[in-house]
N, C-alpha and C. Protein backbone atom coordinates (compact mmCIF):
# COMPACT_ATOMS: atom_id res chain seq x y z
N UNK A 1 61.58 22.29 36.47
CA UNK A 1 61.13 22.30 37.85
C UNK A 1 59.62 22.54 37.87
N UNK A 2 58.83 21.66 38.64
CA UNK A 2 57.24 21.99 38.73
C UNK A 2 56.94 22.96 40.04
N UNK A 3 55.53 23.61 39.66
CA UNK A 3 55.66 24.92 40.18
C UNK A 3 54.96 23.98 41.82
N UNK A 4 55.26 24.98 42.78
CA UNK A 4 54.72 24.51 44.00
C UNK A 4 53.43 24.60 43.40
N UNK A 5 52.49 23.91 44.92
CA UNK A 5 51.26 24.22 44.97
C UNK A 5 51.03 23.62 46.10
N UNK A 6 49.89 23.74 46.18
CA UNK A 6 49.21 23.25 48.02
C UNK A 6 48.80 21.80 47.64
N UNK A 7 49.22 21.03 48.31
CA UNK A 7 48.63 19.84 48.68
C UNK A 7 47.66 19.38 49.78
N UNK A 8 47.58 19.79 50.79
CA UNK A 8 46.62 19.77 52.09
C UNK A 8 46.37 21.18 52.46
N UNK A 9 44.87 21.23 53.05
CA UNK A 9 44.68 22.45 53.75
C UNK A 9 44.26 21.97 55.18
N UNK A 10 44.48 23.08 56.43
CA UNK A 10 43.94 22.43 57.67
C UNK A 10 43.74 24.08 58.19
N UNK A 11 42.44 24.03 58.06
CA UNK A 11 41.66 25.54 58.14
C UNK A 11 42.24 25.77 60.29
N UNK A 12 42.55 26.76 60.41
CA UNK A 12 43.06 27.19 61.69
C UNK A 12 42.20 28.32 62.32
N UNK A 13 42.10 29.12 62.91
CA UNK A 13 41.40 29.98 63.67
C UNK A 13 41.51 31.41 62.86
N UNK A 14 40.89 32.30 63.23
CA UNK A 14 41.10 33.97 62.32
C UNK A 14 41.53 33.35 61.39
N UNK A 15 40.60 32.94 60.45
CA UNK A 15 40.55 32.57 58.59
C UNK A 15 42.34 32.52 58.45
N UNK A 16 42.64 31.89 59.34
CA UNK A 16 44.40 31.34 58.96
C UNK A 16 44.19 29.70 58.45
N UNK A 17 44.98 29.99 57.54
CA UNK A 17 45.20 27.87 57.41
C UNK A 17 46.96 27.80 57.17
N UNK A 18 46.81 26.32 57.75
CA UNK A 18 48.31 25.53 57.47
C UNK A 18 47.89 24.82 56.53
N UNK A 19 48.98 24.83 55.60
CA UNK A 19 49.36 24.29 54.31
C UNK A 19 50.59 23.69 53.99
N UNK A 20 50.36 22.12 53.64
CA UNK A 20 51.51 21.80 53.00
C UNK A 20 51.41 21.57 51.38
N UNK A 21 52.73 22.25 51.51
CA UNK A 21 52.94 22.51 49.75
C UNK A 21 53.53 21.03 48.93
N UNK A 22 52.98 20.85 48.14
CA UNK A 22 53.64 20.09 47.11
C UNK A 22 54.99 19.71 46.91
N UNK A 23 56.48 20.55 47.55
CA UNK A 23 57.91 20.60 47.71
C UNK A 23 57.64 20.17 49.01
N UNK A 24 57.11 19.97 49.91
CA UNK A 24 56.90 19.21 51.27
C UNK A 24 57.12 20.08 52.51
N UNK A 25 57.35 21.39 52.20
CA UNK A 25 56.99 22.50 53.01
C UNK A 25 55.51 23.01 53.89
N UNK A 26 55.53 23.39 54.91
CA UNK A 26 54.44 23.32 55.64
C UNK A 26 54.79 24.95 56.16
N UNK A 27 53.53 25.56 55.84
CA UNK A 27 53.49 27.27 55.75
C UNK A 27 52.06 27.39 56.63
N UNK A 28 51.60 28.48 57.38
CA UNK A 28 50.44 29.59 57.56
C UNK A 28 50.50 30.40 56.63
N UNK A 29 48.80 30.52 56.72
CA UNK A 29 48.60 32.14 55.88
C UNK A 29 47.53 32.32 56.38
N UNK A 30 47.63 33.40 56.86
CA UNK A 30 46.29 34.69 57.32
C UNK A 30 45.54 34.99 55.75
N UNK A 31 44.39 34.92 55.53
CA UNK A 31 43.70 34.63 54.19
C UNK A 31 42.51 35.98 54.52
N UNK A 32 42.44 36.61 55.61
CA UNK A 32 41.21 37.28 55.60
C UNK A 32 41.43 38.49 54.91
N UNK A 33 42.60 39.09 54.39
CA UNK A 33 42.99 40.34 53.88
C UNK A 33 42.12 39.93 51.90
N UNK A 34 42.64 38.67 51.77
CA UNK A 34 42.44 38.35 50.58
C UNK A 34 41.00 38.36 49.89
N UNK A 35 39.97 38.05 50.74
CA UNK A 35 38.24 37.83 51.13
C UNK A 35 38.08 39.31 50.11
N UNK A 36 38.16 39.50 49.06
CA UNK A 36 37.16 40.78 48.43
C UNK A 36 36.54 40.36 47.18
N UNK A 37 35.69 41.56 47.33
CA UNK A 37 34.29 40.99 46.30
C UNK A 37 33.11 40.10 46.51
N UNK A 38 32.28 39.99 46.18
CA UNK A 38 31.18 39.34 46.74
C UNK A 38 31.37 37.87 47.31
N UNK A 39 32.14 37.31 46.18
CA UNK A 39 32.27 35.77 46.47
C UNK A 39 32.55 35.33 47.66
N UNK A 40 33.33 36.48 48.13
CA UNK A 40 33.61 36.13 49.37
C UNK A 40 33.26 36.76 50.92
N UNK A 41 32.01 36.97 50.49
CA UNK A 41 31.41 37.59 51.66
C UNK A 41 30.75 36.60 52.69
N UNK A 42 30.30 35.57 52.03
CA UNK A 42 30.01 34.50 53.30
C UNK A 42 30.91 33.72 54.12
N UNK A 43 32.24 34.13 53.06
CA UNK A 43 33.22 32.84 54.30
C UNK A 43 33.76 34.06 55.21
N UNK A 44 33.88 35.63 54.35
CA UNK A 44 34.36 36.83 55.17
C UNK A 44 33.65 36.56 56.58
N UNK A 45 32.60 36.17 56.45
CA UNK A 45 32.08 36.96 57.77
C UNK A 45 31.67 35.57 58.94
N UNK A 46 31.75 34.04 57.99
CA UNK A 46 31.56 33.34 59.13
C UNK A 46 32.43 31.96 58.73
N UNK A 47 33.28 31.59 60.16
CA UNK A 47 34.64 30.63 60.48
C UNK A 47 33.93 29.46 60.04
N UNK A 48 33.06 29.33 60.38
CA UNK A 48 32.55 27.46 60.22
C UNK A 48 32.25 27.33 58.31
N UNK A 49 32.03 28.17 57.21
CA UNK A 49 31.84 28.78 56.52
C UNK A 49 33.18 28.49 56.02
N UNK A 50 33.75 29.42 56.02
CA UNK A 50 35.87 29.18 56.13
C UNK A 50 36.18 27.77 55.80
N UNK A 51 36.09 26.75 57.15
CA UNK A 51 36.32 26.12 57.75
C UNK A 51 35.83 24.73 56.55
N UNK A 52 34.76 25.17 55.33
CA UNK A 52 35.11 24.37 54.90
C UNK A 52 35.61 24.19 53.32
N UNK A 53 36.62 24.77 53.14
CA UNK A 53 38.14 24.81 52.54
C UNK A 53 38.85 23.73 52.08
N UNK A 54 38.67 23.71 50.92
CA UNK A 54 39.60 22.13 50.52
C UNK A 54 40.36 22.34 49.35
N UNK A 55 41.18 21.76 48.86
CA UNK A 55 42.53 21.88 47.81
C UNK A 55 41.86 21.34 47.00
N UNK A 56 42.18 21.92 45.49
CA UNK A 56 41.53 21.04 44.18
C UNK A 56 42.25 22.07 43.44
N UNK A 57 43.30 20.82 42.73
CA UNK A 57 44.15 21.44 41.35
C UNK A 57 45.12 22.12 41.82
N UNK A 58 45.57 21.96 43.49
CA UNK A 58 47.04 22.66 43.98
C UNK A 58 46.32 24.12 44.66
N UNK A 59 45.03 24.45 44.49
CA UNK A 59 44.68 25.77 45.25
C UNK A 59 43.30 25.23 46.07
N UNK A 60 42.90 26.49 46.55
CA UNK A 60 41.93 26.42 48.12
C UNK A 60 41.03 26.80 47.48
N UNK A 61 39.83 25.97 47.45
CA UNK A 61 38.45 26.41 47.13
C UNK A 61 36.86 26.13 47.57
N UNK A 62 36.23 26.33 47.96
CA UNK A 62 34.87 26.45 48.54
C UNK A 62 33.63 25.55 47.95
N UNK A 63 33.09 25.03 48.89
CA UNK A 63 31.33 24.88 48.37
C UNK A 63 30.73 25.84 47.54
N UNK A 64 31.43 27.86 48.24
CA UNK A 64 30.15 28.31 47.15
C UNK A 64 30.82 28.60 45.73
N UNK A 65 31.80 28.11 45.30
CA UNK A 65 32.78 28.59 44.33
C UNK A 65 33.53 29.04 44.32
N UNK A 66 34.04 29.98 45.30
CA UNK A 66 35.36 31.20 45.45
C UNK A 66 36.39 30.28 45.52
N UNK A 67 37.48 30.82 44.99
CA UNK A 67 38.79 30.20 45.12
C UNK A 67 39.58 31.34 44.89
N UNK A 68 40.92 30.79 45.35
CA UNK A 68 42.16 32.07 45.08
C UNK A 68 43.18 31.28 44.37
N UNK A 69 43.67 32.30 44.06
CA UNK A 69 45.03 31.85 43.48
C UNK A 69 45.95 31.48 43.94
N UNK A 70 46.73 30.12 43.81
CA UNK A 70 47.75 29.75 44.85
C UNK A 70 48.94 30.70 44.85
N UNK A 71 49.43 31.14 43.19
CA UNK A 71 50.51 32.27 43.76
C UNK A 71 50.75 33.51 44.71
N UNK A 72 49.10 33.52 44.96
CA UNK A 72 49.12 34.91 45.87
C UNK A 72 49.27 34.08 46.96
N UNK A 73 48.66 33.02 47.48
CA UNK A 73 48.34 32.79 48.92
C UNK A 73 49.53 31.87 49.23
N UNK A 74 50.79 31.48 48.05
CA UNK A 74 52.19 30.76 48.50
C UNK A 74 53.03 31.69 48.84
N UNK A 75 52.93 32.58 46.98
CA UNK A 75 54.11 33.60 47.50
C UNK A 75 53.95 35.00 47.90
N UNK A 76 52.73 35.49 47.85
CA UNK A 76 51.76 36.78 48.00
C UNK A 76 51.93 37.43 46.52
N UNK A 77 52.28 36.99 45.71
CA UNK A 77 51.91 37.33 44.34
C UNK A 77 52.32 36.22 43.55
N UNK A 78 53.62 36.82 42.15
CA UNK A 78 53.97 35.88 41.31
C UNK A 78 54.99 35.13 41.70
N UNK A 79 54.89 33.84 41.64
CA UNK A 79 56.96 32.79 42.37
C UNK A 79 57.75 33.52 41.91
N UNK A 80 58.65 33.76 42.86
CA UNK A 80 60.03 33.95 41.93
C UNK A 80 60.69 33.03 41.24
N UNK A 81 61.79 33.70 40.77
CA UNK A 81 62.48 32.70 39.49
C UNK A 81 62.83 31.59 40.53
N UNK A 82 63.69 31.53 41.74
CA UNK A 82 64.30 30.33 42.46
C UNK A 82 62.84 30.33 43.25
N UNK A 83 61.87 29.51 43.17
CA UNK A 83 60.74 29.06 43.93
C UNK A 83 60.85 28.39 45.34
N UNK A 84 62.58 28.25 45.58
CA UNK A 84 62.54 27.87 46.74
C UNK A 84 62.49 28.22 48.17
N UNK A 85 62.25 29.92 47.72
CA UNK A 85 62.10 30.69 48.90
C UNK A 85 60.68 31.38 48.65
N UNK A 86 60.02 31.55 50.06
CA UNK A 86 58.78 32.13 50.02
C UNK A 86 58.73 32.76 50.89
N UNK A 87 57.68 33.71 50.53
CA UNK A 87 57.09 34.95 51.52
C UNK A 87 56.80 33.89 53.23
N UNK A 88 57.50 34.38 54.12
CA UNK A 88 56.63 33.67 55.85
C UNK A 88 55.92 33.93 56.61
């Protein structure tokens, strides 16, 4: 079985985006809890900034470099063994 991952991002309001996953599931995630450490102090603090967010390699990543990890931001940590249920 191949692991999910994000296929589209569509950046939403309060640093939320909709995402459809790779299994053809379509999820939110509130992303502003995740924003620590420097890298991410410019999209922390401004939406248009955020806003421009794009998928590369199944995860969400930036003009200035920052990216996250898709397991945190699919399942809020590691998949479980049956990947077909996720954190909502």
């Amino acid at each position: 079985m191949a692991l999910v991952r994000i296929a589209t991002v569509t950046p939403l309001s309060n640093f939320t985006v909709r995402l459809t996953l790779t299994n053809g599931d379509v999820v939110e995630r509130d992303l502003l809890h995740l924003y620590t450490g420097p890298i991410f102090d410019s999209i922390r603090f401004s939406q248009s900034l955020f806003n421009e967010v794009r998928v590369a390699a199944g995860t969400l990543v930036w003009p200035s470099g920052a990216d996250l990890c898709p397991d945190v931001i699919i399942w809020g940590g590691l998949p479980p063994a049956d990947s077909s249920s996720y954190a909502a």
